[in-house]
Structures are given as structure tokens and as C-alpha cells.
C-alpha atoms as a PDB file:
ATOM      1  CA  UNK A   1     -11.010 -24.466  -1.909  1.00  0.00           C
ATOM      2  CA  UNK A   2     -10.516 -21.571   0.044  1.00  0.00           C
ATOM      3  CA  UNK A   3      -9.882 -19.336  -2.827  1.00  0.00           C
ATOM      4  CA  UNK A   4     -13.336 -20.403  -4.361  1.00  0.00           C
ATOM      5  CA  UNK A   5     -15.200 -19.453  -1.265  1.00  0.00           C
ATOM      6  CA  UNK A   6     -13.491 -16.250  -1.258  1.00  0.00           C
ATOM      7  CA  UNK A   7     -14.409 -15.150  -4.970  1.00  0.00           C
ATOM      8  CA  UNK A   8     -18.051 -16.665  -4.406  1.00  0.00           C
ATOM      9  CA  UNK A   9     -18.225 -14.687  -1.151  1.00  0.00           C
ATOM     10  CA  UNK A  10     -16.702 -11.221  -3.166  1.00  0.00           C
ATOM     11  CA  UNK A  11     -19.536 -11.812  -5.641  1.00  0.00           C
ATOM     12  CA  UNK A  12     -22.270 -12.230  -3.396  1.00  0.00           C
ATOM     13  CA  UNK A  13     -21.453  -9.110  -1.633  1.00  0.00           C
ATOM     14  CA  UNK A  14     -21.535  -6.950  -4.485  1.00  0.00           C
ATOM     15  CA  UNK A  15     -24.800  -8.490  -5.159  1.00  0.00           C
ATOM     16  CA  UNK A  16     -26.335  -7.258  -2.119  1.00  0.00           C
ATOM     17  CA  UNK A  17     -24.246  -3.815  -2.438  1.00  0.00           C
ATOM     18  CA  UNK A  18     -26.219  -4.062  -6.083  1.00  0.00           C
ATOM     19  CA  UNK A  19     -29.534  -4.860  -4.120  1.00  0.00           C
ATOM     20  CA  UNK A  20     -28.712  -2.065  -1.052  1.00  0.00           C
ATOM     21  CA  UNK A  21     -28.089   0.692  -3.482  1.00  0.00           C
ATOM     22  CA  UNK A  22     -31.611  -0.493  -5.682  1.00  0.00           C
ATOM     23  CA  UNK A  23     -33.470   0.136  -1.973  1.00  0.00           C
ATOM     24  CA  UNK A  24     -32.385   3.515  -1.145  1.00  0.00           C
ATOM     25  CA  UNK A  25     -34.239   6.389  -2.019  1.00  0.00           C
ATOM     26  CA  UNK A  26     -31.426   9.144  -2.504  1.00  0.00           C
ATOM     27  CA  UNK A  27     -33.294  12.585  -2.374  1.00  0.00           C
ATOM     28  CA  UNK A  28     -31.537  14.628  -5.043  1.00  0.00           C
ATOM     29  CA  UNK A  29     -32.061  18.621  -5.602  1.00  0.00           C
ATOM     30  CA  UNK A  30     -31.714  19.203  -9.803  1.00  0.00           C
ATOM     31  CA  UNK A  31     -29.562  22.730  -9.498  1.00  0.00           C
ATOM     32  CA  UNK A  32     -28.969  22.342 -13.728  1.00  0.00           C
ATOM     33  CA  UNK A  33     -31.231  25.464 -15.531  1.00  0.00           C
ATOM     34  CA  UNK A  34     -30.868  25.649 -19.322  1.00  0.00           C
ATOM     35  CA  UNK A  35     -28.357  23.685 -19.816  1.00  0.00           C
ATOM     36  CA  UNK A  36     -26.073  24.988 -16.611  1.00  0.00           C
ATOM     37  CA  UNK A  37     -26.020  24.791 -12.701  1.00  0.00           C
ATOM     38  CA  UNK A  38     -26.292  27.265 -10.087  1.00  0.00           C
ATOM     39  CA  UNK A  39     -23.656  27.171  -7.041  1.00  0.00           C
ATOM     40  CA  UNK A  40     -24.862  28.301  -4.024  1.00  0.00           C
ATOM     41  CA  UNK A  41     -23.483  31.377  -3.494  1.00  0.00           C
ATOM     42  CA  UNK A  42     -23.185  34.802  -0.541  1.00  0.00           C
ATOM     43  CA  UNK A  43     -23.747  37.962  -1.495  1.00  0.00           C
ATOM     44  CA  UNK A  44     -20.999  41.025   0.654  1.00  0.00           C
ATOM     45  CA  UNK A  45     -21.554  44.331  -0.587  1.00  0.00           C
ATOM     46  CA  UNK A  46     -21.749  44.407  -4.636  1.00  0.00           C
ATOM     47  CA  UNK A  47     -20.095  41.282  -4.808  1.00  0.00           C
ATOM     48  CA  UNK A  48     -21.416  37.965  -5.563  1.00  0.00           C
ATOM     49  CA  UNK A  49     -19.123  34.569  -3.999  1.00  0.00           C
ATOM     50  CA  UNK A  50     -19.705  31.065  -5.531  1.00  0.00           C
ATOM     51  CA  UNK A  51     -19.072  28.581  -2.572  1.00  0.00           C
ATOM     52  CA  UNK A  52     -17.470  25.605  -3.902  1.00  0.00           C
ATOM     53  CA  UNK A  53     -16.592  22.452  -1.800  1.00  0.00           C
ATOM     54  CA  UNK A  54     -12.887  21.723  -2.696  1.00  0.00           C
ATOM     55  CA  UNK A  55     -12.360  17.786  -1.792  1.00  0.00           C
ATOM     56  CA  UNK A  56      -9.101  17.340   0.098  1.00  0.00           C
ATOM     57  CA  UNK A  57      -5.931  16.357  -1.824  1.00  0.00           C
ATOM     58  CA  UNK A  58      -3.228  14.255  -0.130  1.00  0.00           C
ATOM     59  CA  UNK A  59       0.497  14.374  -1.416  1.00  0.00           C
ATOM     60  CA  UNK A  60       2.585  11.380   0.002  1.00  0.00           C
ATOM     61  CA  UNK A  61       6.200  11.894  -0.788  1.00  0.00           C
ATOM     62  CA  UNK A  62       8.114   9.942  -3.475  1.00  0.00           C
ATOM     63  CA  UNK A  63      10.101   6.932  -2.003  1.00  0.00           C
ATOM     64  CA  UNK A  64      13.340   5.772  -2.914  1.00  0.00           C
ATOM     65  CA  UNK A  65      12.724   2.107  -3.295  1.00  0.00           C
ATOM     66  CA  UNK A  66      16.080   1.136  -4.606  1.00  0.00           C
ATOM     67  CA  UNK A  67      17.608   0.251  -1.432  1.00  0.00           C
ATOM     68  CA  UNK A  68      15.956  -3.258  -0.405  1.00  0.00           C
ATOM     69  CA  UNK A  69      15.642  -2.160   3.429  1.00  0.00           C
ATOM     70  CA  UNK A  70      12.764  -4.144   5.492  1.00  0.00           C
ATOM     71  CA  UNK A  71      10.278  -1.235   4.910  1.00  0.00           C
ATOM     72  CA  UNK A  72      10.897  -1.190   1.479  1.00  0.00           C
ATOM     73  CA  UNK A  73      10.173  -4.601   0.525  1.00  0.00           C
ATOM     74  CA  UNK A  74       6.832  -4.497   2.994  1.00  0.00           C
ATOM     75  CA  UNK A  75       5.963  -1.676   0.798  1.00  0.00           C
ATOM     76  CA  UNK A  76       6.770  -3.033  -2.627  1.00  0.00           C
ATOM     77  CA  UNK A  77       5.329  -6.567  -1.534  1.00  0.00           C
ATOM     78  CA  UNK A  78       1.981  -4.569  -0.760  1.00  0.00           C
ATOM     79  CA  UNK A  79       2.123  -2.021  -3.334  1.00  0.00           C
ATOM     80  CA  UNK A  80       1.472  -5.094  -5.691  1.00  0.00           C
ATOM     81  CA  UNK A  81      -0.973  -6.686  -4.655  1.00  0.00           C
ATOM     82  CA  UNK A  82      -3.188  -3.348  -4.164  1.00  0.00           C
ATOM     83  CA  UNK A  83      -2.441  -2.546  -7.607  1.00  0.00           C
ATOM     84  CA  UNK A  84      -3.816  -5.805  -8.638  1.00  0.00           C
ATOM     85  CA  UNK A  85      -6.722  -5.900  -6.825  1.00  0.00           C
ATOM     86  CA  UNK A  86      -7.443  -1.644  -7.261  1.00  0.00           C
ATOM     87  CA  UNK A  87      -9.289  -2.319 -10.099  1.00  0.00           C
ATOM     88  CA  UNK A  88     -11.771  -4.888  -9.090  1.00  0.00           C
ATOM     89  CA  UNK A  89     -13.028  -2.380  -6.092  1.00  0.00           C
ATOM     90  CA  UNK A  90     -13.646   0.252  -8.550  1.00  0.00           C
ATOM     91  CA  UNK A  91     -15.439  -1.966 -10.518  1.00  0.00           C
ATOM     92  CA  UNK A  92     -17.557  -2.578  -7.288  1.00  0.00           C
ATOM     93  CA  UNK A  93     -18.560   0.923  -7.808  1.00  0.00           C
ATOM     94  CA  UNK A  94     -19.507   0.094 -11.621  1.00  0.00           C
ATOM     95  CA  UNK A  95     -21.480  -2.457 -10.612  1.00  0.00           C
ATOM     96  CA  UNK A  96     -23.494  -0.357  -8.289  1.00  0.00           C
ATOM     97  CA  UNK A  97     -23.847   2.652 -10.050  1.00  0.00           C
ATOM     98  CA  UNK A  98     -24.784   0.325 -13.362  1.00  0.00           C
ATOM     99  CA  UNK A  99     -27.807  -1.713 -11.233  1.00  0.00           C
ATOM    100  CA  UNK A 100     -28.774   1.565  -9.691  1.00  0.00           C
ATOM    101  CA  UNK A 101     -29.642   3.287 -13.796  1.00  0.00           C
ATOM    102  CA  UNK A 102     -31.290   0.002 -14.847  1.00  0.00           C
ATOM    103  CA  UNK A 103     -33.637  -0.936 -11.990  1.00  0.00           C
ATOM    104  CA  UNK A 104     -35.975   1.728 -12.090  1.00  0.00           C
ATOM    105  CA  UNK A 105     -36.547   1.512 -15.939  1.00  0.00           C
ATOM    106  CA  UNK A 106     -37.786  -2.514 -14.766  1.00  0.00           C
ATOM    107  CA  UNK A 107     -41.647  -2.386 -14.071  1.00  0.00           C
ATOM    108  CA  UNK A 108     -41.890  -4.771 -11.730  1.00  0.00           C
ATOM    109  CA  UNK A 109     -40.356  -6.652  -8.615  1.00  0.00           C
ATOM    110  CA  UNK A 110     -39.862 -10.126 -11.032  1.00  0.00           C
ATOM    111  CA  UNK A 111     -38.374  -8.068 -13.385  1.00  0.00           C
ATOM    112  CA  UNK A 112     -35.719  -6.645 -11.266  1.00  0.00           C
ATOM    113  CA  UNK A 113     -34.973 -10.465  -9.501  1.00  0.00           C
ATOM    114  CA  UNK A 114     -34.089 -11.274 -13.203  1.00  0.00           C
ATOM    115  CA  UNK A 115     -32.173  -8.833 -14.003  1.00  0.00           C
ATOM    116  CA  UNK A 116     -30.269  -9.206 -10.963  1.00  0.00           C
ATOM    117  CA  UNK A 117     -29.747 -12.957 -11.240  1.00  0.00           C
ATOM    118  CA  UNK A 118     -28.724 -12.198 -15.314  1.00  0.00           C
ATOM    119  CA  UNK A 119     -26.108  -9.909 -14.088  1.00  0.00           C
ATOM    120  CA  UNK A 120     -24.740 -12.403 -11.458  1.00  0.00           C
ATOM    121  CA  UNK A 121     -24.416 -14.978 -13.914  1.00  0.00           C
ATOM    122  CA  UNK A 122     -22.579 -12.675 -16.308  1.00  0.00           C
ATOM    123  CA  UNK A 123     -20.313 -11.410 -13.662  1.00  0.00           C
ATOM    124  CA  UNK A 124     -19.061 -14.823 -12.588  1.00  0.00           C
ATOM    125  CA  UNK A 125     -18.626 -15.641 -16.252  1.00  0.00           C
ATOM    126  CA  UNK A 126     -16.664 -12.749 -16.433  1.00  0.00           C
ATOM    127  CA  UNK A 127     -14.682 -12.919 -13.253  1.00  0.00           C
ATOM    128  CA  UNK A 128     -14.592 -15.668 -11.603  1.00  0.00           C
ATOM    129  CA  UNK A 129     -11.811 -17.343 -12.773  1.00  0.00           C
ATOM    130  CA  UNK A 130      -9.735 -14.484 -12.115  1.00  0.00           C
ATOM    131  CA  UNK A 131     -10.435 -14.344  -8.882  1.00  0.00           C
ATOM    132  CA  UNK A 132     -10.088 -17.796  -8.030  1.00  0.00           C
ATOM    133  CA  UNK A 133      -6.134 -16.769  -8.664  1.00  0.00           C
ATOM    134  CA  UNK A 134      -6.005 -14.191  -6.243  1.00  0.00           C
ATOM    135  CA  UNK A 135      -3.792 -15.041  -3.319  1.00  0.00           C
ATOM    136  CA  UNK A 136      -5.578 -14.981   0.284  1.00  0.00           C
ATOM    137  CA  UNK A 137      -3.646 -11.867   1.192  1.00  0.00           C
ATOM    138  CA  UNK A 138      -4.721 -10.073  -1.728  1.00  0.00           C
ATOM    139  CA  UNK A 139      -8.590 -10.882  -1.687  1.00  0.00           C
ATOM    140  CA  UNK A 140      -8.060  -9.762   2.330  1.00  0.00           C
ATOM    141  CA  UNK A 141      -6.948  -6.632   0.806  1.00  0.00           C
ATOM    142  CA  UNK A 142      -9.855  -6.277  -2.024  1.00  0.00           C
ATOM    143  CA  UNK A 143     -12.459  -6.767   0.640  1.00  0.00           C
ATOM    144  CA  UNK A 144     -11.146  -3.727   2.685  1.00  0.00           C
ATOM    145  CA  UNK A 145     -11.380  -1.421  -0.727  1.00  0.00           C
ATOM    146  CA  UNK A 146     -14.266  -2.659  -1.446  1.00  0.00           C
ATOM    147  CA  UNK A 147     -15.399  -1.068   1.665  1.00  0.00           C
ATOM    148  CA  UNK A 148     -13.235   1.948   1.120  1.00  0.00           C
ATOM    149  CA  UNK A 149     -14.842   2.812  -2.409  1.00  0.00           C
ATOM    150  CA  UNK A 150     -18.347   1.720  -1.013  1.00  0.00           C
ATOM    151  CA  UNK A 151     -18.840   3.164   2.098  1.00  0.00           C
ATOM    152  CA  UNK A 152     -20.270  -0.393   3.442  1.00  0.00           C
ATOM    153  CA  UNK A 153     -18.818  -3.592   5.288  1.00  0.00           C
ATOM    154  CA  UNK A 154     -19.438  -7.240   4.702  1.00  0.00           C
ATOM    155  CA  UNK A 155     -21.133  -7.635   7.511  1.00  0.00           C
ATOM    156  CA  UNK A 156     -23.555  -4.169   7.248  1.00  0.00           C
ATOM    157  CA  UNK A 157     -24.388  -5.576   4.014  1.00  0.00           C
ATOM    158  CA  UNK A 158     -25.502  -8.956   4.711  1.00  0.00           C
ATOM    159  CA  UNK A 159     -27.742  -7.724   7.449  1.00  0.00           C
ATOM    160  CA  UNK A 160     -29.149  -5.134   6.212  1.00  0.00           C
ATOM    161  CA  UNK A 161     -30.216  -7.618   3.377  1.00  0.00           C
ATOM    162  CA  UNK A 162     -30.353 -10.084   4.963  1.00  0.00           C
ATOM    163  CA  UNK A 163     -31.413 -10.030   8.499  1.00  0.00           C
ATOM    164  CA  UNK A 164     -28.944 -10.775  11.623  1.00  0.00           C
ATOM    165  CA  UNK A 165     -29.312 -14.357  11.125  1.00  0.00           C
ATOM    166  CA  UNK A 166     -28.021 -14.250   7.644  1.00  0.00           C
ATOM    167  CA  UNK A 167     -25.084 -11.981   9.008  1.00  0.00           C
ATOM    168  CA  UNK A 168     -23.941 -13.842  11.568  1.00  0.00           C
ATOM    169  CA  UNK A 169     -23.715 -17.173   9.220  1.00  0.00           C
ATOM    170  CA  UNK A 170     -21.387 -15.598   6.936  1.00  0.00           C
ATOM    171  CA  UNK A 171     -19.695 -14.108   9.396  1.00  0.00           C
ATOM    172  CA  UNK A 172     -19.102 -17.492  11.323  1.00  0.00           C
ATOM    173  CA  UNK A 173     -17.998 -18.770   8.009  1.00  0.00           C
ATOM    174  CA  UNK A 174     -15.521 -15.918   7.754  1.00  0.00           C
ATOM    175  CA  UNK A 175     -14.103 -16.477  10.877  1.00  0.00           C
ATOM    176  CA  UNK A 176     -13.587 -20.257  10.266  1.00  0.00           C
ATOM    177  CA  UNK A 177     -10.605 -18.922   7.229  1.00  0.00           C
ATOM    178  CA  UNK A 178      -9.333 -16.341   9.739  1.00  0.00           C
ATOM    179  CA  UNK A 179     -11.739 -13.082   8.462  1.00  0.00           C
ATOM    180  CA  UNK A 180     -13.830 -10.608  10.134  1.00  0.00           C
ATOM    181  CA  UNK A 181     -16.533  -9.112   8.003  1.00  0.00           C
ATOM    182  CA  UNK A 182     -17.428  -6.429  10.453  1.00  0.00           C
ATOM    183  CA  UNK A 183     -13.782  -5.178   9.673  1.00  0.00           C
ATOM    184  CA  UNK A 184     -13.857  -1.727   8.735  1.00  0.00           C
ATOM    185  CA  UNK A 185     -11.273   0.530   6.158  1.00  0.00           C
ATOM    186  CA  UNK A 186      -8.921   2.348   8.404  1.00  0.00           C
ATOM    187  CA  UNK A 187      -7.025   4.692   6.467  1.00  0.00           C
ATOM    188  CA  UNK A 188      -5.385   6.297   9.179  1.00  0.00           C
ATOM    189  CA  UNK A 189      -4.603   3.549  11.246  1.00  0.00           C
ATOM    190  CA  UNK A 190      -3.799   0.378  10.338  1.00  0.00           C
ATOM    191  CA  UNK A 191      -4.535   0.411   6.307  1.00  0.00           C
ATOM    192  CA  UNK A 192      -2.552   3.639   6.314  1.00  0.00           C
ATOM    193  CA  UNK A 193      -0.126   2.282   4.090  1.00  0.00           C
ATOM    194  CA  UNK A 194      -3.189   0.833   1.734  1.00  0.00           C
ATOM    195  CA  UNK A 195      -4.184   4.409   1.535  1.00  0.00           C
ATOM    196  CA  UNK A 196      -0.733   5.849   0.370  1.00  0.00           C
ATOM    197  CA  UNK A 197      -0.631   3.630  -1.984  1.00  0.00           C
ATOM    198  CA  UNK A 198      -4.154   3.610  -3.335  1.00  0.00           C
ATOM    199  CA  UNK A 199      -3.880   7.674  -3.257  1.00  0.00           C
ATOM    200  CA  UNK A 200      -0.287   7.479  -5.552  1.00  0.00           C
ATOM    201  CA  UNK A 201      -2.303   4.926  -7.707  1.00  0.00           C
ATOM    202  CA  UNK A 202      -5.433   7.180  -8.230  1.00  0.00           C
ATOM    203  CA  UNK A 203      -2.830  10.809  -9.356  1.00  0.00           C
ATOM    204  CA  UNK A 204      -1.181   8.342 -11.471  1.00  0.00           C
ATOM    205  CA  UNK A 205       2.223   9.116  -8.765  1.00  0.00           C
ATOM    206  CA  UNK A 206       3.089   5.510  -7.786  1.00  0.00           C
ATOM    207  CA  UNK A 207       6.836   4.873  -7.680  1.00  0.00           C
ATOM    208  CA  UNK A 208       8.327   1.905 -10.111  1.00  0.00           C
ATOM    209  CA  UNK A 209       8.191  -1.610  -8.656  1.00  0.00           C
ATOM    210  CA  UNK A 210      11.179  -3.014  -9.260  1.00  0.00           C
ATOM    211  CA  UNK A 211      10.605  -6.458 -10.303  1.00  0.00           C
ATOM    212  CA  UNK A 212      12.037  -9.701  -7.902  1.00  0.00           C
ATOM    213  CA  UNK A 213      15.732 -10.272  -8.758  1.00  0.00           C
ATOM    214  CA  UNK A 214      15.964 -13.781 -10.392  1.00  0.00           C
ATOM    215  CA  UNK A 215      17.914 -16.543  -8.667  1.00  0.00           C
ATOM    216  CA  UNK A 216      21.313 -17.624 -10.153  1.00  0.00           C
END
């Protein structure tokens, strides 16, 4: 039973992250002239500099997980549950970005309510039983990159949608299975180790898991 609520609750947020990205206006400046785009750019002397914002890259060292020390069973342990529950954050992102190029093609306000409920359907169709076999540790985990790929928490989400009253409903019904949707994605702190292993996972640098030795 608990599971359930959990994968109903995932789905309902990315509904409202689906509904919260259909509301905002982004203000967008076109750079792309005949067919190319124009960096900004200085100009020292006779010379013309592009300025191009470089995203940071970080490089976590390769460990040596073929010693079973304490640390490197916690890692392994969590290494596999983030790689099986990676893929369902970035298809948070899908999902937004997916609502976000279909609504405004929708003429009207009924229109977009049923595309929205269409899509819901289709995504617990699609999903749901999946999810109902994720273990409680690992849908903790999915919620937190949900927020990480997103940008929003559980709680933001709700009542920003929803209004405070809303918010503080799911959140009391969070709090009754031991959550806390105003829990925010800490990369440096305590999801550091989530991060190092999401980061090896997205450069494609994630160590072998050894699999579980099997009993005699």
C-alpha cells in the first residue's frame, strides 16, 4: 500500500511540474540569423572575442570496489538503486519539455485540461506498474532527482498549484510514511554521494557493480 501511494504521489507531481512549466512565460531572445547564431562577443584592438559560457565539469575519481569494506558496499548498495531510478527523473524532464511544445498549439483552456488528463492516463498505463516495484528507499531517492533535474520540490509544486492548503495536505500525508516534501537536492551535503554517482552515470564513467555473491 505504501508503494502505491508513492507511485500515485510521483505521478501527480509531474503533473503539476507539467501544469507549472504550461504557466510560465519564459522570455526568450532568438540570436539564430540565416540559419546561424550570434555569440555575444568584446571587441580589444583588431580583435574580435566570442564569450562562451563553459558549464562546469566534475571528475570524481575511479573507485576500487573490489574490496567489500563498509564504504564500499554503502556505495555499491546506492549506486544501484540511483541507476535504477536515473532514468525515470530524466524522463521527468521529457515530460515537461513534451507538455510545454504541445500546449500552446491547444486553442483553448478545455483543450489543454484534456490533453493533460490524456497524458496522465497514458503515463500510468505506461508506468505505473513499474513503479509500484520500486523499493521505499529508491522512490526516496527518485523524488530528490526529480528535484535535481527540475529545479522544483514537492512541496513548491503543490502550492504553487495548488494553494497552501493543498500543500500542506500532501505534505501531512508525506510525513505520516516518514517524507518531507519540502526536502531539497543537496549535492554538496548530504546527497553528495547521489551526485558522484549521478555525475559518473551521465560521462558514461560509473565503475562495475559487482553483483551480490550467492549463498552456498
Amino acid at each position: 500500500m505504501k508503494r502505491i501511494i508513492k507511485a500515485n504521489s510521483l505521478f501527480f507531481f509531474v503533473y503539476l511540474l507539467g501544469m507549472l512549466h504550461s504557466q510560465v512565460t519564459c522570455a526568450q531572445t532568438d540570436t539564430a540569423s540565416y540559419g546561424y547564431y550570434v555569440l555575444p562577443m568584446v571587441i580589444e584592438g583588431k580583435d574580435t572575442i566570442a564569450l562562451v559560457d563553459l558549464r562546469t565539469i566534475t571528475i570524481y575519481p575511479t573507485r576500487d570496489l573490489s574490496r567489500r569494506t563498509p564504504m564500499n558496499l554503502k556505495y555499491i548498495r546506492l549506486a544501484k538503486k540511483v541507476r535504477r531510478v536515473y532514468p525515470y527523473a530524466r524522463l521527468a524532464v521529457d515530460i515537461l519539455q513534451s507538455i510545454y511544445d504541445t500546449l500552446p498549439d491547444l486553442d483553448t483552456e478545455r483543450q489543454q485540461r484534456r490533453f493533460l488528463r490524456a497524458y496522465d492516463k497514458a503515463l500510468r498505463d505506461r508506468y505505473m506498474d513499474e513503479l509500484k516495484k520500486l523499493k521505499v528507499s529508491e522512490g526516496r531517492i527518485l523524488l530528490k532527482l526529480i528535484d535535481r533535474e527540475t529545479g522544483y520540490t514537492s512541496y513548491n509544486l503543490v502550492r504553487a498549484l495548488r494553494g497552501k492548503l493543498s500543500a500542506m495536505f500532501w505534505q501531512s500525508l508525506a510525513r505520516i510514511f516518514g517524507e518531507n516534501l519540502k526536502t531539497e537536492y543537496n549535492p554538496r551535503g548530504e546527497d553528495r554521494l547521489i551526485e558522484e554517482i549521478v555525475v559518473k552515470i551521465e560521462s558514461g564513467r560509473l565503475e562495475p557493480l559487482p553483483l551480490p555473491k550467492k549463498k552456498d
